[in-house]
PDB file of N, CA and C in Angstrom:
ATOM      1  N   UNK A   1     -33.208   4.160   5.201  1.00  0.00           N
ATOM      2  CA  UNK A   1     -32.281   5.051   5.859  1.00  0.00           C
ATOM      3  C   UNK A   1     -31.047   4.289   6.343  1.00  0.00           C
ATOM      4  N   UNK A   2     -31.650   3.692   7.189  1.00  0.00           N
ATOM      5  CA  UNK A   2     -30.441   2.519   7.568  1.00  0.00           C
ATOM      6  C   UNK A   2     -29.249   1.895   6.197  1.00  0.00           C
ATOM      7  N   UNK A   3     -29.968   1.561   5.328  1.00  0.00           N
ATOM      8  CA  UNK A   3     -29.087   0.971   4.171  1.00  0.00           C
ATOM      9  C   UNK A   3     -28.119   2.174   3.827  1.00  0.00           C
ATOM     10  N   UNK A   4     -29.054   3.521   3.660  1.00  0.00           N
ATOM     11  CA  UNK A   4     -28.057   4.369   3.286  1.00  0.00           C
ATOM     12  C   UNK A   4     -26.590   4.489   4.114  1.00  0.00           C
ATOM     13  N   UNK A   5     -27.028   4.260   5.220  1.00  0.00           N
ATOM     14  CA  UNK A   5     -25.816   4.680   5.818  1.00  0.00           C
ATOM     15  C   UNK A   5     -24.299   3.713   6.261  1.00  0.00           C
ATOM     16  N   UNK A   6     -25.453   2.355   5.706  1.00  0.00           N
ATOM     17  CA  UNK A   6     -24.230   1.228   5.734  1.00  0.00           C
ATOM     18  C   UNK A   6     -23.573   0.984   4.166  1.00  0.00           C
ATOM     19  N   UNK A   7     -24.111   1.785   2.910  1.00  0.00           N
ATOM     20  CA  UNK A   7     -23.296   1.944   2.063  1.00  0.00           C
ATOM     21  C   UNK A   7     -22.628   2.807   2.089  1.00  0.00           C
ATOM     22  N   UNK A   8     -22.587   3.662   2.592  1.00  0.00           N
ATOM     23  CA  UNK A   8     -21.959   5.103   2.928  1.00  0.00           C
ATOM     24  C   UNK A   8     -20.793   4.351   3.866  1.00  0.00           C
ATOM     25  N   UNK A   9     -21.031   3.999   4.718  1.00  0.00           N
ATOM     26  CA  UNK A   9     -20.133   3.262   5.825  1.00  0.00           C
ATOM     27  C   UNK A   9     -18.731   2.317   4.507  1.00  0.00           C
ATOM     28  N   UNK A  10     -19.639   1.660   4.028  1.00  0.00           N
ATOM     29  CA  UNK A  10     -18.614   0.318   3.098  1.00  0.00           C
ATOM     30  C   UNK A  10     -17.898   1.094   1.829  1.00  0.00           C
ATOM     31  N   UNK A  11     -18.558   2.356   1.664  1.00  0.00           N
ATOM     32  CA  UNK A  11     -17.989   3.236  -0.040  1.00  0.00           C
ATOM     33  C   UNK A  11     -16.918   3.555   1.191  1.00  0.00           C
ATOM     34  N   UNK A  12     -17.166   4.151   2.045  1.00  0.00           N
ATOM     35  CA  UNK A  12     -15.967   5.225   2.991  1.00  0.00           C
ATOM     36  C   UNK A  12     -14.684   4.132   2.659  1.00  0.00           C
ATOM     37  N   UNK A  13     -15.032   2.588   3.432  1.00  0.00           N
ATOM     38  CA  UNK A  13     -14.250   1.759   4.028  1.00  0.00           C
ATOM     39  C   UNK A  13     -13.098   1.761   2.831  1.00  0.00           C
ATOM     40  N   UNK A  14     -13.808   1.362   1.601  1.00  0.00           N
ATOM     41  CA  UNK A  14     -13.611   0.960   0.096  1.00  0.00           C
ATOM     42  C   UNK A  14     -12.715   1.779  -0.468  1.00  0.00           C
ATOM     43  N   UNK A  15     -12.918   2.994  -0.180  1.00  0.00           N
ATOM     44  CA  UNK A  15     -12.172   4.419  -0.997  1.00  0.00           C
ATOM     45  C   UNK A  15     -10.679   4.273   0.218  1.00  0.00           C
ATOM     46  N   UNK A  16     -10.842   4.571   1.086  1.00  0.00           N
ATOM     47  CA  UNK A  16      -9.697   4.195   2.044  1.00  0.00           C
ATOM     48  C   UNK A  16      -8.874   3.281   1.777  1.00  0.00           C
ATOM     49  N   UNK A  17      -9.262   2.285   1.727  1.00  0.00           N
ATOM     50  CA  UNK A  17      -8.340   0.988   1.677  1.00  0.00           C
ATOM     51  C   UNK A  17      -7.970   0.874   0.096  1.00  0.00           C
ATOM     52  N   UNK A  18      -7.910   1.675  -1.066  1.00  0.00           N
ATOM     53  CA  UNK A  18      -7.805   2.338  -2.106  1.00  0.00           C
ATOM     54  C   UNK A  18      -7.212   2.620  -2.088  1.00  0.00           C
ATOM     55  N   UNK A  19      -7.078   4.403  -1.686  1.00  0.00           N
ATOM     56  CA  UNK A  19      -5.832   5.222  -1.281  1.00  0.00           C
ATOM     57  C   UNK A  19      -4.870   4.605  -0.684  1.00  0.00           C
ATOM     58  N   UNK A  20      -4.819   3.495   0.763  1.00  0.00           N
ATOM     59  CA  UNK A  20      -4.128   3.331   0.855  1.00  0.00           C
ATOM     60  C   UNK A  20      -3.124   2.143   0.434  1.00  0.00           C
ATOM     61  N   UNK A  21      -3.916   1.501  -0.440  1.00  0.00           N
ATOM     62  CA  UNK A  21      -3.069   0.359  -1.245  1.00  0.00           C
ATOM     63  C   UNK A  21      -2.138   1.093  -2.059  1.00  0.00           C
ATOM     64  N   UNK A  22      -2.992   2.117  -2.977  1.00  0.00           N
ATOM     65  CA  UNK A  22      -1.845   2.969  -3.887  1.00  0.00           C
ATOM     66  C   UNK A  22      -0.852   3.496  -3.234  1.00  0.00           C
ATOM     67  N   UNK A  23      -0.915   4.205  -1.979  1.00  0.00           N
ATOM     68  CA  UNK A  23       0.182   4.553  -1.302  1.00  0.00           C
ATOM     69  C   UNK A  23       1.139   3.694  -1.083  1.00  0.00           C
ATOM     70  N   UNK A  24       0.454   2.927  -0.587  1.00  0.00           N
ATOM     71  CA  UNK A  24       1.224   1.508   0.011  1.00  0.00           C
ATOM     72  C   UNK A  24       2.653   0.892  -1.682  1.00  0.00           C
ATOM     73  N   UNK A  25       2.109   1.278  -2.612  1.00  0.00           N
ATOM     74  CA  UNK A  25       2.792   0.280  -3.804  1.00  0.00           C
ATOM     75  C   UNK A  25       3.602   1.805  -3.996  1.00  0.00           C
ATOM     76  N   UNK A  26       3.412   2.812  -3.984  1.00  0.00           N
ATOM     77  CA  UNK A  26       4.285   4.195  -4.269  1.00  0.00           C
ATOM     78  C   UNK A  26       5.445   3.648  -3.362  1.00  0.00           C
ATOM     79  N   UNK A  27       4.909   3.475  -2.304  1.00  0.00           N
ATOM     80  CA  UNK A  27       6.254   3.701  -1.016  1.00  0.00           C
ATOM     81  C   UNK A  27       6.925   2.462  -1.256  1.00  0.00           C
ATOM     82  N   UNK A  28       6.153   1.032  -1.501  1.00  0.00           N
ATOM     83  CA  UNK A  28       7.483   0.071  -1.750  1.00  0.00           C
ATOM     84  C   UNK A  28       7.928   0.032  -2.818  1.00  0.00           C
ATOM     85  N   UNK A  29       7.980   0.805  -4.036  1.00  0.00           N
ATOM     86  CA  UNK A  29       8.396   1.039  -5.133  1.00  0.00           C
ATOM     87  C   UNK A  29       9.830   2.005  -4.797  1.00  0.00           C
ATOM     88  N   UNK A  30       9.335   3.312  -3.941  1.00  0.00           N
ATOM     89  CA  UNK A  30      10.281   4.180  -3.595  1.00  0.00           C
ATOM     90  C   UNK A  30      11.615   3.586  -2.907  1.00  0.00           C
ATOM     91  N   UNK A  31      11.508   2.793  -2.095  1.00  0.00           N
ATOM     92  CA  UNK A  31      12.685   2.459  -1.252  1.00  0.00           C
ATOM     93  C   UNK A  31      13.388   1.762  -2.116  1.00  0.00           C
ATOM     94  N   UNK A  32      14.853   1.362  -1.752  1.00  0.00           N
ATOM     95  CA  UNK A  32      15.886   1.162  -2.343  1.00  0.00           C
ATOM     96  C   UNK A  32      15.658  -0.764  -1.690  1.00  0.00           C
ATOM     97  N   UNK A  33      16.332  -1.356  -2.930  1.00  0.00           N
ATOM     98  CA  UNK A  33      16.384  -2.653  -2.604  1.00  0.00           C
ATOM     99  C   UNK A  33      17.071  -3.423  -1.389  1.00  0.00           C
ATOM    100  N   UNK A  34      17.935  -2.337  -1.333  1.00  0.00           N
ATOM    101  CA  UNK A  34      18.687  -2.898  -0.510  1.00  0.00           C
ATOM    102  C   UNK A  34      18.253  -2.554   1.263  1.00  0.00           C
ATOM    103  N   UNK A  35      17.432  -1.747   1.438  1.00  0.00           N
ATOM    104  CA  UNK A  35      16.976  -1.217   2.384  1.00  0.00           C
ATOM    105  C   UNK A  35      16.103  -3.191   2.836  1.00  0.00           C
ATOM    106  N   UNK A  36      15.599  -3.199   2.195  1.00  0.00           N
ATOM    107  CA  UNK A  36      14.504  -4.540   2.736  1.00  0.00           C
ATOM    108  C   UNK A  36      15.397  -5.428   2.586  1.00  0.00           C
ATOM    109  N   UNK A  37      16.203  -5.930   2.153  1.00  0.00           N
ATOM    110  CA  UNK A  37      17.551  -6.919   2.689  1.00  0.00           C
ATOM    111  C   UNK A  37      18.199  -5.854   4.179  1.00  0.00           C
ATOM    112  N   UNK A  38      18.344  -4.967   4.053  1.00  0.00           N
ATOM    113  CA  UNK A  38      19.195  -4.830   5.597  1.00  0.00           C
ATOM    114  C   UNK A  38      18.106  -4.628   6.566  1.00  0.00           C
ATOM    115  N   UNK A  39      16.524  -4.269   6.494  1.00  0.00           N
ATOM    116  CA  UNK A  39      15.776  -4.364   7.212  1.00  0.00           C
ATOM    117  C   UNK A  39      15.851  -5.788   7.927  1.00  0.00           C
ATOM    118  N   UNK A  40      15.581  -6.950   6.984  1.00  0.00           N
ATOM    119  CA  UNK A  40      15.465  -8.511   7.136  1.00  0.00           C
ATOM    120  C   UNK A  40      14.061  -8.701   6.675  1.00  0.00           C
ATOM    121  N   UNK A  41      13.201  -8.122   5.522  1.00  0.00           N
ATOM    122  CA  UNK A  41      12.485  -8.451   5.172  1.00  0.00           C
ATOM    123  C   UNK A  41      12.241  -8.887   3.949  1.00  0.00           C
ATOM    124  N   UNK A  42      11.312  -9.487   3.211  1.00  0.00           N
ATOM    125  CA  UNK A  42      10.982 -10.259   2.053  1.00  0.00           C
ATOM    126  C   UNK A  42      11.488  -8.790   0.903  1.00  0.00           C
ATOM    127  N   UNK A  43      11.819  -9.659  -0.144  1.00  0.00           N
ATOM    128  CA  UNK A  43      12.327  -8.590  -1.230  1.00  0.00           C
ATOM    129  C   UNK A  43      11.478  -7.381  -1.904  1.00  0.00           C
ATOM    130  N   UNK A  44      12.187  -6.337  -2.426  1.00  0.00           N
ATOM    131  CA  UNK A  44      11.385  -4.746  -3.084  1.00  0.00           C
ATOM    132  C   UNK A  44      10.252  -5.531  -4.203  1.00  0.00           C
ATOM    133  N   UNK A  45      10.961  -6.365  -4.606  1.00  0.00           N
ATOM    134  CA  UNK A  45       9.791  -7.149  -5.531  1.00  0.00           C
ATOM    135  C   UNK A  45       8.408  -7.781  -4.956  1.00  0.00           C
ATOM    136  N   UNK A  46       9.048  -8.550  -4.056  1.00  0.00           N
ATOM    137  CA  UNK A  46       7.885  -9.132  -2.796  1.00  0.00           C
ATOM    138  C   UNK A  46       6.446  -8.566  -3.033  1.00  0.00           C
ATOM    139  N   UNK A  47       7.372  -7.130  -1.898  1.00  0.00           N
ATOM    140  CA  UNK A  47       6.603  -6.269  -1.031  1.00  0.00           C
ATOM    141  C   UNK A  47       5.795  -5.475  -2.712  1.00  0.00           C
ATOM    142  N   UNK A  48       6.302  -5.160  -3.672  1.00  0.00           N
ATOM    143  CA  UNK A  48       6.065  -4.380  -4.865  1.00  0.00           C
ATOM    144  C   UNK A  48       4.997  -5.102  -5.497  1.00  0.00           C
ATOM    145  N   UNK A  49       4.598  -6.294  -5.619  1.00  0.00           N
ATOM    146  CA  UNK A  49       4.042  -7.345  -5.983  1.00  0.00           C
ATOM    147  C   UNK A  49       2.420  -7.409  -5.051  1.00  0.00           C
ATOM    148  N   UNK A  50       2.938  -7.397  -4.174  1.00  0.00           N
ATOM    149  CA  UNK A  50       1.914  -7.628  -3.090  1.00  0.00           C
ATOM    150  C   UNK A  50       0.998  -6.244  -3.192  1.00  0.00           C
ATOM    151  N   UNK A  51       1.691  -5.286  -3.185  1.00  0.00           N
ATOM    152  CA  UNK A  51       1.356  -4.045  -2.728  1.00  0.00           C
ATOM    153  C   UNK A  51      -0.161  -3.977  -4.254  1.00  0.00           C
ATOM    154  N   UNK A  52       0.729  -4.138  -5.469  1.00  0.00           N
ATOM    155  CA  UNK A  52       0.264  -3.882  -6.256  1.00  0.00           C
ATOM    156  C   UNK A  52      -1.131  -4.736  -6.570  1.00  0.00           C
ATOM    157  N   UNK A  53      -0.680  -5.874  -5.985  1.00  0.00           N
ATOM    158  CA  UNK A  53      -2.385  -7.113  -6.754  1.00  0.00           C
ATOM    159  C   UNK A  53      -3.029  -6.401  -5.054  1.00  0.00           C
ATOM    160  N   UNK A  54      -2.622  -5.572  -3.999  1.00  0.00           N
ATOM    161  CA  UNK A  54      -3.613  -4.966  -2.967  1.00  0.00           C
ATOM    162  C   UNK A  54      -4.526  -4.037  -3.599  1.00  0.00           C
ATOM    163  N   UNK A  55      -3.545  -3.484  -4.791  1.00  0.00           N
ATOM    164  CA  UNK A  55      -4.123  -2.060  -5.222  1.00  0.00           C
ATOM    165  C   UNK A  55      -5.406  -2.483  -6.800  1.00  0.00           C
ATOM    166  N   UNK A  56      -5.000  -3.778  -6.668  1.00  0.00           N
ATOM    167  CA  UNK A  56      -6.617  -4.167  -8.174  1.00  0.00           C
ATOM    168  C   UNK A  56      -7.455  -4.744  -7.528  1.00  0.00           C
ATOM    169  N   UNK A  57      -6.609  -5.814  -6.532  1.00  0.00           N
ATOM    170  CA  UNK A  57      -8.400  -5.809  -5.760  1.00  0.00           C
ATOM    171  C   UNK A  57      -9.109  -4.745  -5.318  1.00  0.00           C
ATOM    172  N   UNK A  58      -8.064  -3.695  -4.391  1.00  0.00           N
ATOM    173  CA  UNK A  58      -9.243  -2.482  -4.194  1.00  0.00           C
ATOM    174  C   UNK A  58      -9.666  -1.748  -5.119  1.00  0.00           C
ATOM    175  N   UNK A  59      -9.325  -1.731  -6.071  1.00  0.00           N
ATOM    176  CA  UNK A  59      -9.838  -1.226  -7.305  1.00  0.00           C
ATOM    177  C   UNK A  59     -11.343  -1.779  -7.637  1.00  0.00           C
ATOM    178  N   UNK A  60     -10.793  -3.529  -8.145  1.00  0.00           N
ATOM    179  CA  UNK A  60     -11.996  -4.127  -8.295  1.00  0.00           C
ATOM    180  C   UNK A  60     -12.738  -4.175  -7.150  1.00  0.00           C
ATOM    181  N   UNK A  61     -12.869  -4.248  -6.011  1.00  0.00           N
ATOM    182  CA  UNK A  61     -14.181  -4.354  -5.018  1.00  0.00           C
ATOM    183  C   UNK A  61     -14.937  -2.895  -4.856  1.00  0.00           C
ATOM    184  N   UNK A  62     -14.338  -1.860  -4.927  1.00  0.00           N
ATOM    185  CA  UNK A  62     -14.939  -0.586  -5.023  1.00  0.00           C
ATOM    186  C   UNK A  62     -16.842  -1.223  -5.291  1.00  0.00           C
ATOM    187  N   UNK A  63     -17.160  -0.478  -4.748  1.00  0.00           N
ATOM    188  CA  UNK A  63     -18.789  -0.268  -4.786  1.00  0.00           C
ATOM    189  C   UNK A  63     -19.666   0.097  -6.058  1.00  0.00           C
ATOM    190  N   UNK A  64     -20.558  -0.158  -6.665  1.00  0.00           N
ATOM    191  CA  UNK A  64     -20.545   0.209  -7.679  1.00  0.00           C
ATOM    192  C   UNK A  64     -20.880   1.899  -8.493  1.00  0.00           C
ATOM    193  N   UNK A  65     -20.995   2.645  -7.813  1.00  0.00           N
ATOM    194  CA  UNK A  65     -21.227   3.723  -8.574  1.00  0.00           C
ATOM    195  C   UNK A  65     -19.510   4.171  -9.360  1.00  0.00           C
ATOM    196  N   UNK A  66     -18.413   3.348  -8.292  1.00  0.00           N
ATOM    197  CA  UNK A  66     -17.149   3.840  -8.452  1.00  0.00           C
ATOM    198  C   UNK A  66     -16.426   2.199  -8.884  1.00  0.00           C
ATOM    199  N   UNK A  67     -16.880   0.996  -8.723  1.00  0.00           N
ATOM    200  CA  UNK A  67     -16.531   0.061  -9.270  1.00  0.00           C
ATOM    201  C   UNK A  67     -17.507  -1.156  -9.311  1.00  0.00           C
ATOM    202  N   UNK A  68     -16.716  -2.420  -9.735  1.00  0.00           N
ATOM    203  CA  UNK A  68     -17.721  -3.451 -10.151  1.00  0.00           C
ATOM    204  C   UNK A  68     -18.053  -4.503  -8.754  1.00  0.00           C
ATOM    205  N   UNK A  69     -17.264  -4.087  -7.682  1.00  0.00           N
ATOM    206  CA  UNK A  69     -17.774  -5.081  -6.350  1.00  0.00           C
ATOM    207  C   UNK A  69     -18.510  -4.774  -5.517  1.00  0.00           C
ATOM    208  N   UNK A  70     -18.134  -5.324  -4.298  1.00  0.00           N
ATOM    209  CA  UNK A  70     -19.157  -4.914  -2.661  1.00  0.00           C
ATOM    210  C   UNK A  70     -18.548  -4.718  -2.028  1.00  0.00           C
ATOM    211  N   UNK A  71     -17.423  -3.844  -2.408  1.00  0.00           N
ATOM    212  CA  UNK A  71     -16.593  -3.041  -1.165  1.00  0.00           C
ATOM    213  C   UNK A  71     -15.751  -4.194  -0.074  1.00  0.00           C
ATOM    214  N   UNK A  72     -15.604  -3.920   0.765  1.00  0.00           N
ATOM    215  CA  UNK A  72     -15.042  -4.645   2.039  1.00  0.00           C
ATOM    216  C   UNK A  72     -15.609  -6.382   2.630  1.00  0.00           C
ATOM    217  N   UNK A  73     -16.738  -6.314   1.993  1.00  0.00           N
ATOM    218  CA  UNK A  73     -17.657  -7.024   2.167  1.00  0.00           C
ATOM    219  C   UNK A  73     -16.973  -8.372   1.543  1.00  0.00           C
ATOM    220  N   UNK A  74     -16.255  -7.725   0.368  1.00  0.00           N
ATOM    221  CA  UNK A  74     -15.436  -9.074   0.161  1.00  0.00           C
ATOM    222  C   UNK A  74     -14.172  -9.975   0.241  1.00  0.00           C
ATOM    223  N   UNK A  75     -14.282 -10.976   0.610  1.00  0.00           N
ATOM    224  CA  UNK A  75     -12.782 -11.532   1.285  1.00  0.00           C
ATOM    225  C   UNK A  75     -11.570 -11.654   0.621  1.00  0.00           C
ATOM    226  N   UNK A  76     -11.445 -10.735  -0.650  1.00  0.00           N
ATOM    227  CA  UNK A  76     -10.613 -10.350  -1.115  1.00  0.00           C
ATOM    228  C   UNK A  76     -10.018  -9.282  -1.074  1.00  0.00           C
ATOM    229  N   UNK A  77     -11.205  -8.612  -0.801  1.00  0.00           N
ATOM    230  CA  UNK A  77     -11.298  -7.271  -0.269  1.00  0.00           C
ATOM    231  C   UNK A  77     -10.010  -7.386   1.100  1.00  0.00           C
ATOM    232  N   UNK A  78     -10.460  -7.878   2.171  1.00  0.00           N
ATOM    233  CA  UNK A  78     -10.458  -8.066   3.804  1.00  0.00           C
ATOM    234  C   UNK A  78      -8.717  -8.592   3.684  1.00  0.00           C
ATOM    235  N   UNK A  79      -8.456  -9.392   2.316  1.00  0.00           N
ATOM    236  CA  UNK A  79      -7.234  -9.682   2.088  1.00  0.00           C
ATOM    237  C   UNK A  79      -6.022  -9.053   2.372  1.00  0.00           C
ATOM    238  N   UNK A  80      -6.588  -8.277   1.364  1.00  0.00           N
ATOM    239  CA  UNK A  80      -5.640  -6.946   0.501  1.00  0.00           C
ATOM    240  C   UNK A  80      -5.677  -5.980   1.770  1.00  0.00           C
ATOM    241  N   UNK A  81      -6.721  -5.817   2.331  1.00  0.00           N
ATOM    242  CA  UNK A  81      -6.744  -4.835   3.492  1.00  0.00           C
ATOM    243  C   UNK A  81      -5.584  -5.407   4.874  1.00  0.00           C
ATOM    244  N   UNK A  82      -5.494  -6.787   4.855  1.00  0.00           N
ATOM    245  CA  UNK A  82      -4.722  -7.143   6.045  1.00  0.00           C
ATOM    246  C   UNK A  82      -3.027  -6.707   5.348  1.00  0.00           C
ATOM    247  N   UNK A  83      -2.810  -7.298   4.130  1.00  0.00           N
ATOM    248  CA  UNK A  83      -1.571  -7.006   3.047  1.00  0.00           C
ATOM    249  C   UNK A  83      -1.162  -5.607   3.381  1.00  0.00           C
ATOM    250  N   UNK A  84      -2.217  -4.800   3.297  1.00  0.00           N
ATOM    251  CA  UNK A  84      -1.374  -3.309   3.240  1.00  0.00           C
ATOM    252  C   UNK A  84      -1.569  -2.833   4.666  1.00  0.00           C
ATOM    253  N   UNK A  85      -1.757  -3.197   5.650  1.00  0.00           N
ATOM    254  CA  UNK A  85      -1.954  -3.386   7.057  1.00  0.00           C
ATOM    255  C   UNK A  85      -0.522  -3.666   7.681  1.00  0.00           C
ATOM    256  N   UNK A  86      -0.257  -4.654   6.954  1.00  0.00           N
ATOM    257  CA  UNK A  86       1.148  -5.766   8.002  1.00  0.00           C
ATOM    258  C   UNK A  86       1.742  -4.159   7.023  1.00  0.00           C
ATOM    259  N   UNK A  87       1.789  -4.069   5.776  1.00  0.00           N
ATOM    260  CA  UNK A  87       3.022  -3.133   4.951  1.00  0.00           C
ATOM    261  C   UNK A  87       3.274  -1.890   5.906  1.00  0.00           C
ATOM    262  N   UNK A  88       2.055  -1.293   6.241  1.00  0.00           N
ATOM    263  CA  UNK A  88       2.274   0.137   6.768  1.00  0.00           C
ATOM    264  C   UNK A  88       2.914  -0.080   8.169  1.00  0.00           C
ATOM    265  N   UNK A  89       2.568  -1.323   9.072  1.00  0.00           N
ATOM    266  CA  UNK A  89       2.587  -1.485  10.145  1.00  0.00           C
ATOM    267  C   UNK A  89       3.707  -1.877  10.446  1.00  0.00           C
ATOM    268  N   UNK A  90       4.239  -3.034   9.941  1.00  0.00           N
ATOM    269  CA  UNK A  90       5.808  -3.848   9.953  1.00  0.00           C
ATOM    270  C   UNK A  90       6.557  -3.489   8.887  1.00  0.00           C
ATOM    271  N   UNK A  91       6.409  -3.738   7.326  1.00  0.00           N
ATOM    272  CA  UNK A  91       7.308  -3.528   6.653  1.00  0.00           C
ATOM    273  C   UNK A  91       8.006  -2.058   6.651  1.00  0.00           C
ATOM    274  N   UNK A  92       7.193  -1.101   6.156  1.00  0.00           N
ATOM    275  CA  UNK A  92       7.366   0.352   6.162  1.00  0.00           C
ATOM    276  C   UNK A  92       8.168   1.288   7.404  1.00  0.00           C
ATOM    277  N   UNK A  93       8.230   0.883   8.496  1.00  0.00           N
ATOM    278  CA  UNK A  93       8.760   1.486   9.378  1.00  0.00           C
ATOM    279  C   UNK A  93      10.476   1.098   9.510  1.00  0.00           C
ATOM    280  N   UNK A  94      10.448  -0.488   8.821  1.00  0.00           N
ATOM    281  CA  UNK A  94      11.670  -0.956   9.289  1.00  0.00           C
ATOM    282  C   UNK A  94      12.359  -0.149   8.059  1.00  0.00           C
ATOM    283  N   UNK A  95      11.829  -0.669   6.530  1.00  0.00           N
ATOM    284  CA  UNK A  95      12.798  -0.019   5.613  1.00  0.00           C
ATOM    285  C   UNK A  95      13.105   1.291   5.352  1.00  0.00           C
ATOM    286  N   UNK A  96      12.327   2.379   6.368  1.00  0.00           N
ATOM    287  CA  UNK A  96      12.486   3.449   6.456  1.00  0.00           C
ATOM    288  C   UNK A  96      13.881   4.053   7.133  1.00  0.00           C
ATOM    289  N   UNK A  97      14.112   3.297   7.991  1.00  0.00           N
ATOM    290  CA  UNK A  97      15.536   3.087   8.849  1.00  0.00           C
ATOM    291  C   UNK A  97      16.625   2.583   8.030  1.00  0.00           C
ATOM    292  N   UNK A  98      16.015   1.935   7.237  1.00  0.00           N
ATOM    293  CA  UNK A  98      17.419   1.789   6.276  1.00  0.00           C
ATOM    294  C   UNK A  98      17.931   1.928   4.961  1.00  0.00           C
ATOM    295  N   UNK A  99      16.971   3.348   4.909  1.00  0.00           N
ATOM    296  CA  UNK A  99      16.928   4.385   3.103  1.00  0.00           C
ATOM    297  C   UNK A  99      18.047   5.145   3.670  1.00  0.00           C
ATOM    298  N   UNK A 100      18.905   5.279   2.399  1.00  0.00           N
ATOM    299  CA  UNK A 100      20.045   6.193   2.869  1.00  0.00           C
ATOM    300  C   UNK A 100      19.347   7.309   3.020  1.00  0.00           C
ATOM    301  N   UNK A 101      20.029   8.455   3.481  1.00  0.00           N
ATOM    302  CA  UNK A 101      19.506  10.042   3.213  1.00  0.00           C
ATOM    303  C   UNK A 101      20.679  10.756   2.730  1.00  0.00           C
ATOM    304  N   UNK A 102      19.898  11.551   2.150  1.00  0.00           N
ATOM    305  CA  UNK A 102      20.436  13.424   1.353  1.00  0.00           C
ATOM    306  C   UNK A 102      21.125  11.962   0.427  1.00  0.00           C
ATOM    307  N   UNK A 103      22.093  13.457  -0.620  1.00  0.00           N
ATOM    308  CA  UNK A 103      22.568  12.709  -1.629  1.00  0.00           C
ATOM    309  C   UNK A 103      23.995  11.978  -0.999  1.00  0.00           C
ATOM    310  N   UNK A 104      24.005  10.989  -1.887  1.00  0.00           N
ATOM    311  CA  UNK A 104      25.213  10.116  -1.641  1.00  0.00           C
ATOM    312  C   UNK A 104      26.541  10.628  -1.895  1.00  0.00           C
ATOM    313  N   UNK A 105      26.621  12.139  -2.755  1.00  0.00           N
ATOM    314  CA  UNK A 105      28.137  12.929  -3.337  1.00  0.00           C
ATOM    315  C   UNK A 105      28.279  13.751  -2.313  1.00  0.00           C
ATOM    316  N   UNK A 106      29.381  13.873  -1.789  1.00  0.00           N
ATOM    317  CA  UNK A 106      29.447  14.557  -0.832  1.00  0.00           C
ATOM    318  C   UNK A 106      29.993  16.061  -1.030  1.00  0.00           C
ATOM    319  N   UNK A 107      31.002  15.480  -2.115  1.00  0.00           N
ATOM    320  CA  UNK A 107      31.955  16.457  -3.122  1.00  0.00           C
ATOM    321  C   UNK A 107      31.283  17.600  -3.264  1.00  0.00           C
ATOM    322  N   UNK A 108      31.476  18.843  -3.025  1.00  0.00           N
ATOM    323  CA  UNK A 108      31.280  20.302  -3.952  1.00  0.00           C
ATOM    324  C   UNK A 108      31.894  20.935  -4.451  1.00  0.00           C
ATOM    325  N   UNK A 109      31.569  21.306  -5.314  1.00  0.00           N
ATOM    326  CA  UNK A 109      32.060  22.617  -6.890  1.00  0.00           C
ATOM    327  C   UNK A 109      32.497  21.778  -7.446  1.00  0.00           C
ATOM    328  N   UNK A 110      33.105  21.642  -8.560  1.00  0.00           N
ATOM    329  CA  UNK A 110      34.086  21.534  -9.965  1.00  0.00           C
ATOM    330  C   UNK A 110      32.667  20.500 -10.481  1.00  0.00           C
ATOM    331  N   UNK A 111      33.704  20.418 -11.623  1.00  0.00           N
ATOM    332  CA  UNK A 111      33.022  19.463 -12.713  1.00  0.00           C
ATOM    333  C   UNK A 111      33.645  17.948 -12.219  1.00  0.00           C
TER     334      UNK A 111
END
């Protein structure tokens, strides 16, 4: 019983930190390059890079009915989890402040 519920516990952990790696590489993909130079942080590539080897380790550690590892359990795992941690926590908020908004034409009607 007990086991059940500490794989249940590590699949939960596993699928989470999943979703949010993929999120994590959507959103530093989305922002504009120049946003993380006027933030003052490491480059769209950097952060794009990082985000992405977050998103195969959680891939690969997944548990096995859904992948080939041990979930969280591994320190590659715990890696990738701190990686998209600092992203959501520090990177993401700053370059959010410095995505332009609406469109850049200001111009209306004609051709």
């Amino acid at each position: 019983m007990f086991g059940e519920l500490q794989y249940t516990i590590i699949l939960i952990i596993a699928i989470v930190t999943f979703i949010a790696a993929a999120w994590g590489l959507v959103e530093a993909l989305r922002a504009p390059a120049s946003a993380y130079v006027a933030a003052g942080k490491r480059t769209k590539v950097f952060w794009g890079s990082i985000m992405g080897v977050a998103l195969l380790i959680a891939f690969l550690t997944l548990p096995p009915p859904l992948g080939i590892g041990h979930g969280v359990l591994s320190i590659f795992s715990l890696v990738a989890l701190i990686a998209i941690i600092v992203f959501f926590v520090d990177v993401r908020p700053r370059i959010k402040q410095h995505k332009p908004r609406g469109p850049q034409n200001t111009q209306r009607g004609g051709w």
